[in-house]
PDB file of N, CA and C in Angstrom:
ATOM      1  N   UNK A   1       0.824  -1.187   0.000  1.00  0.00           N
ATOM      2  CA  UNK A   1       0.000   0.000   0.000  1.00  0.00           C
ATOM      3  C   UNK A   1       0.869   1.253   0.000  1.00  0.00           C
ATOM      4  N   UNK A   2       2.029   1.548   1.015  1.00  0.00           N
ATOM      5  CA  UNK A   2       2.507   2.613   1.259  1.00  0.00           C
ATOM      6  C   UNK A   2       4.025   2.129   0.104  1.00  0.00           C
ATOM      7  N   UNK A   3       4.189   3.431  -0.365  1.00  0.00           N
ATOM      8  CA  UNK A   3       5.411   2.522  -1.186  1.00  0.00           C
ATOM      9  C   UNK A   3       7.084   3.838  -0.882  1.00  0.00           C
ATOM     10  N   UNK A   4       6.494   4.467  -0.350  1.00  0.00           N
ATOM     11  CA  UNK A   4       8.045   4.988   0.029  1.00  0.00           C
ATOM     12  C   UNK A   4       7.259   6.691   0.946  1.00  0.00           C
ATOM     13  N   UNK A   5       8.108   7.413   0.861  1.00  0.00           N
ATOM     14  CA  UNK A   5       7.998   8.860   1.345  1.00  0.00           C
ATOM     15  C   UNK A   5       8.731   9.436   1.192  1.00  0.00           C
ATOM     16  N   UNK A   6       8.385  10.483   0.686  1.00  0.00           N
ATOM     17  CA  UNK A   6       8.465  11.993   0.216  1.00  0.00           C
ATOM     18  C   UNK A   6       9.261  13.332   1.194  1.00  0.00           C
ATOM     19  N   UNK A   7      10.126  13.788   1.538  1.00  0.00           N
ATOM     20  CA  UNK A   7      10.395  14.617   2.346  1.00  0.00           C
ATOM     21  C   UNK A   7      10.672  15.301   1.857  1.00  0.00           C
ATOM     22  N   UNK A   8       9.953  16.790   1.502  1.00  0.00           N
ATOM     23  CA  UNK A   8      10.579  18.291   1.188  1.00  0.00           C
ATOM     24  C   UNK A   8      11.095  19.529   2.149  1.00  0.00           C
ATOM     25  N   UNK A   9      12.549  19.543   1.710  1.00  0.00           N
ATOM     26  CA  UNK A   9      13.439  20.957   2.886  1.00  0.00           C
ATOM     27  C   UNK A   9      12.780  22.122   1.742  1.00  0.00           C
ATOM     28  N   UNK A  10      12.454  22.887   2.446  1.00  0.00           N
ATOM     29  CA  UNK A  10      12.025  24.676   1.703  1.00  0.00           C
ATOM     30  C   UNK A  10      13.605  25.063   2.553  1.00  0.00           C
ATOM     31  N   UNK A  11      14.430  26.188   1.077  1.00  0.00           N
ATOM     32  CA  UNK A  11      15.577  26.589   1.358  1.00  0.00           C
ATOM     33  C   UNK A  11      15.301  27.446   0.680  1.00  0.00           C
ATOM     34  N   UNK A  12      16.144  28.650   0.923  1.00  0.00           N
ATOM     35  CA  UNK A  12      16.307  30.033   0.502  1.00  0.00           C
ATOM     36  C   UNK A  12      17.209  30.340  -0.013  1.00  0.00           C
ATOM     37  N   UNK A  13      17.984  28.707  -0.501  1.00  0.00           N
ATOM     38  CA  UNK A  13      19.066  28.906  -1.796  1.00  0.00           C
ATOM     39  C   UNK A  13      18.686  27.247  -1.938  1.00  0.00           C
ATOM     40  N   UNK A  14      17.894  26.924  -2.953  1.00  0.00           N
ATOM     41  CA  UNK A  14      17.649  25.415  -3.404  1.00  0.00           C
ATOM     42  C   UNK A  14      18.833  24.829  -3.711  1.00  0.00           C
ATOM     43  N   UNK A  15      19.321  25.718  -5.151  1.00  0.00           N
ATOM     44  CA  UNK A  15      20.450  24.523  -5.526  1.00  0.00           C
ATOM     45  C   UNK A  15      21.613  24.787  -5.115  1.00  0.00           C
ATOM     46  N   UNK A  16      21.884  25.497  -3.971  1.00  0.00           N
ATOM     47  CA  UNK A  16      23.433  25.426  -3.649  1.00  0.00           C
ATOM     48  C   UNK A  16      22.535  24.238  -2.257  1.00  0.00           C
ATOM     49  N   UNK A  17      21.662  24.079  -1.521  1.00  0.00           N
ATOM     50  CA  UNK A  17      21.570  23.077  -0.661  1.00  0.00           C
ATOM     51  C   UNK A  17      21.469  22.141  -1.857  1.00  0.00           C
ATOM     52  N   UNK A  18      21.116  21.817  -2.734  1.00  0.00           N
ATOM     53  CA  UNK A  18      21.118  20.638  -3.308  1.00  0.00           C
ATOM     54  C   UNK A  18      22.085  19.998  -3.765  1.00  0.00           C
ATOM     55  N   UNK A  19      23.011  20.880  -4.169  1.00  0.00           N
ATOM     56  CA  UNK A  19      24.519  20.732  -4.500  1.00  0.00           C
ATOM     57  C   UNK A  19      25.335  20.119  -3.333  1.00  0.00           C
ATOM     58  N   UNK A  20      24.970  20.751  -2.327  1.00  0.00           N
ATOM     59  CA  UNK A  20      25.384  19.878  -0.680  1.00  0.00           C
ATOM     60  C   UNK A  20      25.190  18.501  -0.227  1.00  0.00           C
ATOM     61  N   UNK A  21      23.867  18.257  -0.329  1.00  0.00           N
ATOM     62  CA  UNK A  21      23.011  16.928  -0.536  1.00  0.00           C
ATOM     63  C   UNK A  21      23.919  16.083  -1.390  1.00  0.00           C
ATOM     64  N   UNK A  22      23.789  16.898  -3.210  1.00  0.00           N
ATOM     65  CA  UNK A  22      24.412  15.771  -3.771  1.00  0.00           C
ATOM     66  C   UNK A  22      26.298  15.469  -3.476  1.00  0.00           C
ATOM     67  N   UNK A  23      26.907  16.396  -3.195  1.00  0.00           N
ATOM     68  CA  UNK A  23      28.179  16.607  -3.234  1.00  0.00           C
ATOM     69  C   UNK A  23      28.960  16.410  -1.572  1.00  0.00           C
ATOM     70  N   UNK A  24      28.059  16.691  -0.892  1.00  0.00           N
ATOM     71  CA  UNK A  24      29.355  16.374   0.530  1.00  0.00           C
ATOM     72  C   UNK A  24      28.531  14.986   1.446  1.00  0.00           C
ATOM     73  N   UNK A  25      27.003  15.250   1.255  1.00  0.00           N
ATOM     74  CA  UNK A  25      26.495  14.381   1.886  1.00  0.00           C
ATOM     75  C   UNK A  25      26.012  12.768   0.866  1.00  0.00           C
ATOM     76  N   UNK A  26      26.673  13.113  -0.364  1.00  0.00           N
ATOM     77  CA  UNK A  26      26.574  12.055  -1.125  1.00  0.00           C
ATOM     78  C   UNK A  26      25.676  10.890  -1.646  1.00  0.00           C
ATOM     79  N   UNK A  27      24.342  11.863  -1.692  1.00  0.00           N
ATOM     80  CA  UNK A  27      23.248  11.356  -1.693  1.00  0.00           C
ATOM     81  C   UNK A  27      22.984  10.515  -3.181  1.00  0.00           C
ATOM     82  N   UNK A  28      22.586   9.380  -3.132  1.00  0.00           N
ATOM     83  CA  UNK A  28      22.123   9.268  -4.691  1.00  0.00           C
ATOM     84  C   UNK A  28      21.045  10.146  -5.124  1.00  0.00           C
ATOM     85  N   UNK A  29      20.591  10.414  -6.314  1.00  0.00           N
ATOM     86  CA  UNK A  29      19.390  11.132  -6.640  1.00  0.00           C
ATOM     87  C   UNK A  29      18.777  10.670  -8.049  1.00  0.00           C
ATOM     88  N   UNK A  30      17.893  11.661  -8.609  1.00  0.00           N
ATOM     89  CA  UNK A  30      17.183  11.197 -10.205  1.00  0.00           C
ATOM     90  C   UNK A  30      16.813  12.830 -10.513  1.00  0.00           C
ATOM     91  N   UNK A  31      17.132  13.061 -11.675  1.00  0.00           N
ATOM     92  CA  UNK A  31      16.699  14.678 -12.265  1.00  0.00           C
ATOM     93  C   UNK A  31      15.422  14.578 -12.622  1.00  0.00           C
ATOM     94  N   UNK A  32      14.682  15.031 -11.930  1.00  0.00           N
ATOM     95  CA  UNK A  32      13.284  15.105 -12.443  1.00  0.00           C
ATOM     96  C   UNK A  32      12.782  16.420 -13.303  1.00  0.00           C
ATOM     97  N   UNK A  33      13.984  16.877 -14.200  1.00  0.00           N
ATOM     98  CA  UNK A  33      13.990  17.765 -15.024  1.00  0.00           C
ATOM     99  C   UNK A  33      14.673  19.075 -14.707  1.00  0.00           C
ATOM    100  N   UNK A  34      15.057  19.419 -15.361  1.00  0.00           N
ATOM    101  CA  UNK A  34      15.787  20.848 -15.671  1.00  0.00           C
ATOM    102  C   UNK A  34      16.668  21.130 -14.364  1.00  0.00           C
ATOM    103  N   UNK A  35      17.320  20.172 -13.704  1.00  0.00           N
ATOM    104  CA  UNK A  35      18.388  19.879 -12.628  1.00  0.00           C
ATOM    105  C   UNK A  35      17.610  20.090 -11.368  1.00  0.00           C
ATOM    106  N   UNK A  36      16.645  19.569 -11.390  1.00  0.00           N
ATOM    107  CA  UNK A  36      15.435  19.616 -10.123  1.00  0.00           C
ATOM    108  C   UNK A  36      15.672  17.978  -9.659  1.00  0.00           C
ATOM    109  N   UNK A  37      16.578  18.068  -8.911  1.00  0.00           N
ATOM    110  CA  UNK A  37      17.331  16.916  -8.254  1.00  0.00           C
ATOM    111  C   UNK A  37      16.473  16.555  -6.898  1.00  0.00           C
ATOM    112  N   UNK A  38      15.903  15.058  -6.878  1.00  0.00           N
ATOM    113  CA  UNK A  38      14.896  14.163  -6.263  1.00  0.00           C
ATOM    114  C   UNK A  38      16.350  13.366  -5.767  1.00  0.00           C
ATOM    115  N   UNK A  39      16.192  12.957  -4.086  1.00  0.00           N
ATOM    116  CA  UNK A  39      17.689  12.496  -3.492  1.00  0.00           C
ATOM    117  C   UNK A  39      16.804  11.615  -3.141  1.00  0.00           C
ATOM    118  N   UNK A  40      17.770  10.095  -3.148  1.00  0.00           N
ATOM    119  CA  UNK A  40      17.491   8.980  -2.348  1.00  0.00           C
ATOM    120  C   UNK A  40      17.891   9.086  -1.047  1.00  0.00           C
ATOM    121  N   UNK A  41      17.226   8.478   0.012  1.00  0.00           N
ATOM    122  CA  UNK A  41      17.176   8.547   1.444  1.00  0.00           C
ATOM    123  C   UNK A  41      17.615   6.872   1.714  1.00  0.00           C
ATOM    124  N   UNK A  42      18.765   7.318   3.039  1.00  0.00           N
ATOM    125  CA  UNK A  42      18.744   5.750   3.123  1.00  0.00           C
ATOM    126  C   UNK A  42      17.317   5.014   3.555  1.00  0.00           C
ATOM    127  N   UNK A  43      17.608   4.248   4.534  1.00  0.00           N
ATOM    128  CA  UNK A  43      15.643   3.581   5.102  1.00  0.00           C
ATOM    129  C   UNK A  43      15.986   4.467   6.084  1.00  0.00           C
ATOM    130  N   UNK A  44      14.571   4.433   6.023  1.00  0.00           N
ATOM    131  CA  UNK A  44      13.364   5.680   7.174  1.00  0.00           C
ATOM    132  C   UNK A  44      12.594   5.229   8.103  1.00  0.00           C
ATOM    133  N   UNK A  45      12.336   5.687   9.318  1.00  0.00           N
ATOM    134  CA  UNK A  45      11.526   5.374   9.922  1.00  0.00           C
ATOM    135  C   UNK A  45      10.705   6.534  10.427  1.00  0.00           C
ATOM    136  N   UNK A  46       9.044   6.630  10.704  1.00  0.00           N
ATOM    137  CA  UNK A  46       8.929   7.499  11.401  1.00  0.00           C
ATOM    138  C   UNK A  46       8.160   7.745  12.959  1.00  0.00           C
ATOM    139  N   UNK A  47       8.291   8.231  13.604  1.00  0.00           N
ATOM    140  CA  UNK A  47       8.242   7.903  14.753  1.00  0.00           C
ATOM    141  C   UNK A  47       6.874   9.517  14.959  1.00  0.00           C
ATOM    142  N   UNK A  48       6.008   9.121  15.954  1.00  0.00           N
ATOM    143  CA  UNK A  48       4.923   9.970  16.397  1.00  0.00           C
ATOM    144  C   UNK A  48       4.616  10.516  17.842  1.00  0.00           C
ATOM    145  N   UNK A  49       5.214  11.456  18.218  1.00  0.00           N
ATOM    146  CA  UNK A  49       5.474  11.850  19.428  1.00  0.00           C
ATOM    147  C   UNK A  49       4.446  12.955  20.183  1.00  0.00           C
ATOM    148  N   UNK A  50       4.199  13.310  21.075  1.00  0.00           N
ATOM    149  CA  UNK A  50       2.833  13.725  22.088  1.00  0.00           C
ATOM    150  C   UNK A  50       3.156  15.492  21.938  1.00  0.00           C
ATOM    151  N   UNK A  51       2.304  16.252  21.818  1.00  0.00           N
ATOM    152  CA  UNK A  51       3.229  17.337  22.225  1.00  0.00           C
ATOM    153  C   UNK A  51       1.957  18.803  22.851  1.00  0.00           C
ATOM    154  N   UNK A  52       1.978  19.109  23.222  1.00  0.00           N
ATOM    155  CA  UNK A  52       0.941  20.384  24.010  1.00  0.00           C
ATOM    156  C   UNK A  52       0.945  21.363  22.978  1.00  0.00           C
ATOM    157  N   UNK A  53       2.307  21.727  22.132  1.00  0.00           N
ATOM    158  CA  UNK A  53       1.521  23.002  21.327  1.00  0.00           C
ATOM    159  C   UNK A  53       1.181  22.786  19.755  1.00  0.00           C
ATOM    160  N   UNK A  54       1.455  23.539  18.954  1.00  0.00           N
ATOM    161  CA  UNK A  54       0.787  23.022  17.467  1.00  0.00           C
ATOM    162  C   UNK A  54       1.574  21.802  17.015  1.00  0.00           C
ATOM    163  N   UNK A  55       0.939  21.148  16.494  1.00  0.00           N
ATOM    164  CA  UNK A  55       1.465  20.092  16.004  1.00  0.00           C
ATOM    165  C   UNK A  55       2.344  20.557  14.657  1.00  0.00           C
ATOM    166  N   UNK A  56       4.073  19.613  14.770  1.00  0.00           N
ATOM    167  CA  UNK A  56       5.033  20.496  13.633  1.00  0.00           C
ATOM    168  C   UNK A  56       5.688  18.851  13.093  1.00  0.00           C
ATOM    169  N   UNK A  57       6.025  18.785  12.241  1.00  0.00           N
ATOM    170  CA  UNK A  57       7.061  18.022  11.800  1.00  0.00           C
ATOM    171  C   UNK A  57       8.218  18.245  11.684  1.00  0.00           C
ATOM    172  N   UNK A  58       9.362  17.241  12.058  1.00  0.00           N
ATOM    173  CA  UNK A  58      11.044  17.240  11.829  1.00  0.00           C
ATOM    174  C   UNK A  58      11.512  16.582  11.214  1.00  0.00           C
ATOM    175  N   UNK A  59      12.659  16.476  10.682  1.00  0.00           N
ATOM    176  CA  UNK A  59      13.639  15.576   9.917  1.00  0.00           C
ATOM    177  C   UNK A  59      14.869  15.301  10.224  1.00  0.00           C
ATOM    178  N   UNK A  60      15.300  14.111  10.644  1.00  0.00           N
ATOM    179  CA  UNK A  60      16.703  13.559  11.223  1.00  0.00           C
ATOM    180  C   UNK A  60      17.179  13.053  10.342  1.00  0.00           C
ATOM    181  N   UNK A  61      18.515  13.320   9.939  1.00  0.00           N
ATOM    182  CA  UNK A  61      19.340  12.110   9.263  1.00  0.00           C
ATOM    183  C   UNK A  61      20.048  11.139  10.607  1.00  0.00           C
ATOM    184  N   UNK A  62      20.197  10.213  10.283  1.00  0.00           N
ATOM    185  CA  UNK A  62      20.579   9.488  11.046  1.00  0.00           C
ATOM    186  C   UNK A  62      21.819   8.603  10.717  1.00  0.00           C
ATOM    187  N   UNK A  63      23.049   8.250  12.012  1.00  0.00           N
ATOM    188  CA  UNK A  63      24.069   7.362  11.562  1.00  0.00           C
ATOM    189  C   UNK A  63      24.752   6.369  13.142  1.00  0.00           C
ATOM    190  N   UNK A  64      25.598   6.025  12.531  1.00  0.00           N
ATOM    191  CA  UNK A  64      26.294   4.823  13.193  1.00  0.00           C
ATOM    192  C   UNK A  64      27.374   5.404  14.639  1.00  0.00           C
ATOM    193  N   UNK A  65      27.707   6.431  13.527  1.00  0.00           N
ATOM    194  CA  UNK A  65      28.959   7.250  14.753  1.00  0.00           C
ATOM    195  C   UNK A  65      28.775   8.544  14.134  1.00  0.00           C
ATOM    196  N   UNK A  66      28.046   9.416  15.470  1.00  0.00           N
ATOM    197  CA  UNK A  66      28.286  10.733  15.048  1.00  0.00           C
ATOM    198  C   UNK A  66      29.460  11.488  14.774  1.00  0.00           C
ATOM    199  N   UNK A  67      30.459  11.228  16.024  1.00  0.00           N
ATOM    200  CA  UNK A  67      31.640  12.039  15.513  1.00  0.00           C
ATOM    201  C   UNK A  67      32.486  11.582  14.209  1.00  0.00           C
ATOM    202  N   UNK A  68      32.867  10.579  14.059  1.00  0.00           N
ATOM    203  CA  UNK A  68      33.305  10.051  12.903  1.00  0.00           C
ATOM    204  C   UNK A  68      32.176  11.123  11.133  1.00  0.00           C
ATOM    205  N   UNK A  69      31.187  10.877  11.643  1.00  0.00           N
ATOM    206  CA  UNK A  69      30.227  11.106  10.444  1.00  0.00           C
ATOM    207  C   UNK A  69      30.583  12.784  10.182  1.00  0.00           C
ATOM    208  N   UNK A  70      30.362  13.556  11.508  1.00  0.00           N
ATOM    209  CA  UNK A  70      30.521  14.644  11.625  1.00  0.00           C
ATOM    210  C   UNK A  70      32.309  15.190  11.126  1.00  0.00           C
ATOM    211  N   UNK A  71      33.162  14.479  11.548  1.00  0.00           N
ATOM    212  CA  UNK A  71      34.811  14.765  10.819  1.00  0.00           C
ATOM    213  C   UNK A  71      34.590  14.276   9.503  1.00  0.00           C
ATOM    214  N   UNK A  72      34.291  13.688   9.058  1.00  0.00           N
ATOM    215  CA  UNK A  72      33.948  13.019   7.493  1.00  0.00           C
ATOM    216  C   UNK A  72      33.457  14.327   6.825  1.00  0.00           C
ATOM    217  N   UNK A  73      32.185  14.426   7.266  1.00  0.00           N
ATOM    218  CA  UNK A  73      31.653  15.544   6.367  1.00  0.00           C
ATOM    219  C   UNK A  73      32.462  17.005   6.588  1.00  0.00           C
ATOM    220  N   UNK A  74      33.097  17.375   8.084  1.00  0.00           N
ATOM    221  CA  UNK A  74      34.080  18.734   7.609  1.00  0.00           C
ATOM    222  C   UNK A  74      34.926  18.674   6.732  1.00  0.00           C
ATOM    223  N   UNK A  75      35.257  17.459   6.363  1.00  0.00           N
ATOM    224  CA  UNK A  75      36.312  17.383   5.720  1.00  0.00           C
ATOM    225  C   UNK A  75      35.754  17.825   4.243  1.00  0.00           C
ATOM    226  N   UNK A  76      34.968  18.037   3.928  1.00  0.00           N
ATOM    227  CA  UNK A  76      33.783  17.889   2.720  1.00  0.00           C
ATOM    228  C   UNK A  76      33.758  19.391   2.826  1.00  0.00           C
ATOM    229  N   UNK A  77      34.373  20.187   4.128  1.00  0.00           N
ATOM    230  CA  UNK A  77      33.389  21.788   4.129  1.00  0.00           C
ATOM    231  C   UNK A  77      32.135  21.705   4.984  1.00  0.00           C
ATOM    232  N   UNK A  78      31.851  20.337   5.137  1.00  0.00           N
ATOM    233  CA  UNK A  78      30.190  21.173   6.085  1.00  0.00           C
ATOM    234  C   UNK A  78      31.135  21.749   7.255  1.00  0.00           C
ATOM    235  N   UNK A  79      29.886  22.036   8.378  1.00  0.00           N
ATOM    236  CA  UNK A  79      30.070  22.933   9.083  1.00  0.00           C
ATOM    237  C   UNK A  79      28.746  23.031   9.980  1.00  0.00           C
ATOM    238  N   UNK A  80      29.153  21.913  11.241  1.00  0.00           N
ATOM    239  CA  UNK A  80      28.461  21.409  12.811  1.00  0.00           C
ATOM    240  C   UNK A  80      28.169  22.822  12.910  1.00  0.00           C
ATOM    241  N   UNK A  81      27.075  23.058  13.364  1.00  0.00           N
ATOM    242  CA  UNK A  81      26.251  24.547  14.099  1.00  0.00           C
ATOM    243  C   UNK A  81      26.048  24.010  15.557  1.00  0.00           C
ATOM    244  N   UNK A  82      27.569  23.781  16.429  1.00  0.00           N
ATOM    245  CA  UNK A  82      27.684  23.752  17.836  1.00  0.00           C
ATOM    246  C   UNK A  82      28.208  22.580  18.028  1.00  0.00           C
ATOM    247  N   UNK A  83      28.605  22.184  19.535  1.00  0.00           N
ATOM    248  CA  UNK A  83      28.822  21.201  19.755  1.00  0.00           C
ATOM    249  C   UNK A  83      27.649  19.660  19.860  1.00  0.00           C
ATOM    250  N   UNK A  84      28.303  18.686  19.790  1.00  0.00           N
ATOM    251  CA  UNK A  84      26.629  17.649  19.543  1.00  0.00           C
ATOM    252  C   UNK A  84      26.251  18.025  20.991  1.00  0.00           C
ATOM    253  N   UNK A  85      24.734  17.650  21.299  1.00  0.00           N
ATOM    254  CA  UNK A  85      24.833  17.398  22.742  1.00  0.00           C
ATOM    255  C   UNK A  85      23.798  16.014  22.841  1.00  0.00           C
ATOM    256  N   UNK A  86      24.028  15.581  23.959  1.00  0.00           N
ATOM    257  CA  UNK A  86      23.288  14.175  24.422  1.00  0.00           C
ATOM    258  C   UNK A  86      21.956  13.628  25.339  1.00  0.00           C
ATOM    259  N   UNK A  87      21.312  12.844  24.599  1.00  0.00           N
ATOM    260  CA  UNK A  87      19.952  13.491  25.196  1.00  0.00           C
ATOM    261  C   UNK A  87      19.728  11.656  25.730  1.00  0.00           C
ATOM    262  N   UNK A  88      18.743  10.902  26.155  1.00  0.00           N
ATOM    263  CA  UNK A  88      18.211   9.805  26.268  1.00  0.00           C
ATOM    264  C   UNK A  88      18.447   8.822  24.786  1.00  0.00           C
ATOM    265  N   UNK A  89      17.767   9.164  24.284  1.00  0.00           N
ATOM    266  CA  UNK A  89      17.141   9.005  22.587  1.00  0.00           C
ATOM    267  C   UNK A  89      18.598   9.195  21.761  1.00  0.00           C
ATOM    268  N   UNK A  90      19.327   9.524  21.858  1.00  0.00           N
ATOM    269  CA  UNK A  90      20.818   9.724  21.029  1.00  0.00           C
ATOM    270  C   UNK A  90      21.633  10.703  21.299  1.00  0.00           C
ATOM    271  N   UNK A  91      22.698  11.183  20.321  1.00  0.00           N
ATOM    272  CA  UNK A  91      23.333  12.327  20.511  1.00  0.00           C
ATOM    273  C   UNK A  91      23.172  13.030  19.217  1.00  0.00           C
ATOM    274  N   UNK A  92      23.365  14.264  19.184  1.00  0.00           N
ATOM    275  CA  UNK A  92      22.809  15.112  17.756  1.00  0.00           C
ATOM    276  C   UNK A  92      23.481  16.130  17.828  1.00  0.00           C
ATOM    277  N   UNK A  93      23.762  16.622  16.670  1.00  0.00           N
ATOM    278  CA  UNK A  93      24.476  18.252  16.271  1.00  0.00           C
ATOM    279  C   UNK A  93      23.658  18.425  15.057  1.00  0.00           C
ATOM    280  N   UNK A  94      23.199  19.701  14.431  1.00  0.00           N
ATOM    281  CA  UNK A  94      23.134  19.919  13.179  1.00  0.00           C
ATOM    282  C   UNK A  94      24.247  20.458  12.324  1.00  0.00           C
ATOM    283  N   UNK A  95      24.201  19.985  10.603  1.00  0.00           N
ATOM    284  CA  UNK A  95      24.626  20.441  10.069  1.00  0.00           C
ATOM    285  C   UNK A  95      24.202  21.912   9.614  1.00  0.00           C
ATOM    286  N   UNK A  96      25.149  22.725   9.566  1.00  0.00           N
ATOM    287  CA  UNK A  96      24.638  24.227   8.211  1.00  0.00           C
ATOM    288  C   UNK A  96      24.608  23.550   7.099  1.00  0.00           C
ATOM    289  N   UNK A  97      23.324  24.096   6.266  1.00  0.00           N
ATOM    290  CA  UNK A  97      23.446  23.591   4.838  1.00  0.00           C
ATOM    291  C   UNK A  97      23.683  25.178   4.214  1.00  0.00           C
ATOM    292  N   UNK A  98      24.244  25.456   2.839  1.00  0.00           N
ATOM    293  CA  UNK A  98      24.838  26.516   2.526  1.00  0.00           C
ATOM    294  C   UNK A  98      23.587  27.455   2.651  1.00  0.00           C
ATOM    295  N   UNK A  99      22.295  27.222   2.491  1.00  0.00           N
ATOM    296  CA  UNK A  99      21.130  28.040   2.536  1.00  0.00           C
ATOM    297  C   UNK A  99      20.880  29.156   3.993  1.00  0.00           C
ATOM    298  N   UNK A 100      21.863  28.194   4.780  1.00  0.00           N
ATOM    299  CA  UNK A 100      21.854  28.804   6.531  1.00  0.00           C
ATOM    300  C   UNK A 100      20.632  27.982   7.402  1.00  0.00           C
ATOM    301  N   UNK A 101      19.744  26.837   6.408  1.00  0.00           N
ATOM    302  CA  UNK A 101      19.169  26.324   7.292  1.00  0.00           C
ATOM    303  C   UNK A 101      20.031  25.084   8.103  1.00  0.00           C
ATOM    304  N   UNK A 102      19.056  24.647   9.391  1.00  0.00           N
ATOM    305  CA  UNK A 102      20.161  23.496   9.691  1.00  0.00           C
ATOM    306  C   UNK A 102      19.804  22.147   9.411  1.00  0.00           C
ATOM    307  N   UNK A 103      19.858  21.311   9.552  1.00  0.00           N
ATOM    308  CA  UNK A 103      19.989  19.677   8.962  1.00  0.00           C
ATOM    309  C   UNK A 103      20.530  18.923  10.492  1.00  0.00           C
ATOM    310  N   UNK A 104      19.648  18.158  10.970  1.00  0.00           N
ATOM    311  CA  UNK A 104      19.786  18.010  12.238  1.00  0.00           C
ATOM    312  C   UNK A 104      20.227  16.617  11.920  1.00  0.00           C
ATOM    313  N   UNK A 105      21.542  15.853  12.793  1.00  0.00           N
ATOM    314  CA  UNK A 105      22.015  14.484  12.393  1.00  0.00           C
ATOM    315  C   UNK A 105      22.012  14.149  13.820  1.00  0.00           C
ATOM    316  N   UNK A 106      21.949  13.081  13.717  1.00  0.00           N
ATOM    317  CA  UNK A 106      22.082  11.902  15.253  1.00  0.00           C
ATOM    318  C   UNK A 106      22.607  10.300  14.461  1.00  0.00           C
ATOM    319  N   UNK A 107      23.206  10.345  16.160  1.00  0.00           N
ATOM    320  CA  UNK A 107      22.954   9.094  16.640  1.00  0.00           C
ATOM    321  C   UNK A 107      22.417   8.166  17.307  1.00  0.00           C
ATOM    322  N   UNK A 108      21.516   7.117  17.384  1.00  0.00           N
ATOM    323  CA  UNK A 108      20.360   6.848  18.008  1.00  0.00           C
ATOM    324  C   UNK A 108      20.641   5.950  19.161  1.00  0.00           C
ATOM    325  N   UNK A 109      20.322   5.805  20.647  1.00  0.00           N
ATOM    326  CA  UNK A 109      20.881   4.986  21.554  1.00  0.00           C
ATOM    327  C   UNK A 109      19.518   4.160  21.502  1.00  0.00           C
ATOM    328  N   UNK A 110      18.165   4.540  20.814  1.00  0.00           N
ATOM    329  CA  UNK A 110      17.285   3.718  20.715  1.00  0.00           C
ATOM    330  C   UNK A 110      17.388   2.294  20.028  1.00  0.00           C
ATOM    331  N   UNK A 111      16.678   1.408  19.481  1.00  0.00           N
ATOM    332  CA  UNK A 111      16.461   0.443  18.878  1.00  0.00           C
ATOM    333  C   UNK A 111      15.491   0.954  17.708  1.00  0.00           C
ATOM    334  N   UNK A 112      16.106   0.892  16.551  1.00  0.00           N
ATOM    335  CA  UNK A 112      15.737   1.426  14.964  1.00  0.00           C
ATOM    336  C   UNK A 112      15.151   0.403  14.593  1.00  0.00           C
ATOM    337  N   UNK A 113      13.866   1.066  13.945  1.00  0.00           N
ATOM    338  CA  UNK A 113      12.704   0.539  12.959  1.00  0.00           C
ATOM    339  C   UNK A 113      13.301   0.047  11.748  1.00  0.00           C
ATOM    340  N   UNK A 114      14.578   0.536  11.093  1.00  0.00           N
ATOM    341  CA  UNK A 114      14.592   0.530   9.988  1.00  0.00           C
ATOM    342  C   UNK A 114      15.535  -0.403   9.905  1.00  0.00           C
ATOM    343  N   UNK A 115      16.487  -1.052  10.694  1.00  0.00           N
ATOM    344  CA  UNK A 115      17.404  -1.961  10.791  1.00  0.00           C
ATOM    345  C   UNK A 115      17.242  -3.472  11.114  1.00  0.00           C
TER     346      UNK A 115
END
């Protein structure tokens, strides 16, 4: 029935974040015309959490070893917006994407849906 999902970032510079995506974070993708670049996601899971004020959606990339992942990609030019910090649920830093939005990455101390 469900056959994949869709996640759209709104950026205030598309194709230099897309250029990021495809180029440091090494995403596969498909041109869905005129360099309107559609990125493959590794597997996904999504998770539904309680909350008191408007209801919002987020987006995690997720990995194995944050710091490792996080020196990998400076080496690429990104650029951690702080130190990670550590919560129950994992540890996380965001990336800057060149647009100035951030791109939030973890590592999960949970047990993953997608593994």
């Amino acid at each position: 029935m469900i056959t994949g999902a869709h996640v759209i970032l709104y950026s205030k510079d598309a194709a230099a974040d897309r250029e990021f995506l495809r180029d440091v974070l090494d995403l596969g993708h498909v041109d869905a015309g005129d360099g309107w670049l559609i990125f493959r996601l590794p597997p996904t899971e999504l998770a539904v959490h309680p909350t008191e004020g408007a209801p919002q959606q987020e987006f995690y990339l997720m990995c194995d070893d944050l710091d490792e992942t996080v020196r990998q990609l400076a080496a690429k030019g990104a650029e951690a917006d702080g130190e990670a910090t550590t919560a129950s649920w994992g540890t996380r830093v965001s990336i800057r994407l060149p647009s100035g939005s951030l791109l939030p990455l973890y590592q999960p101390r949970h047990p993953t849906a997608h593994g």
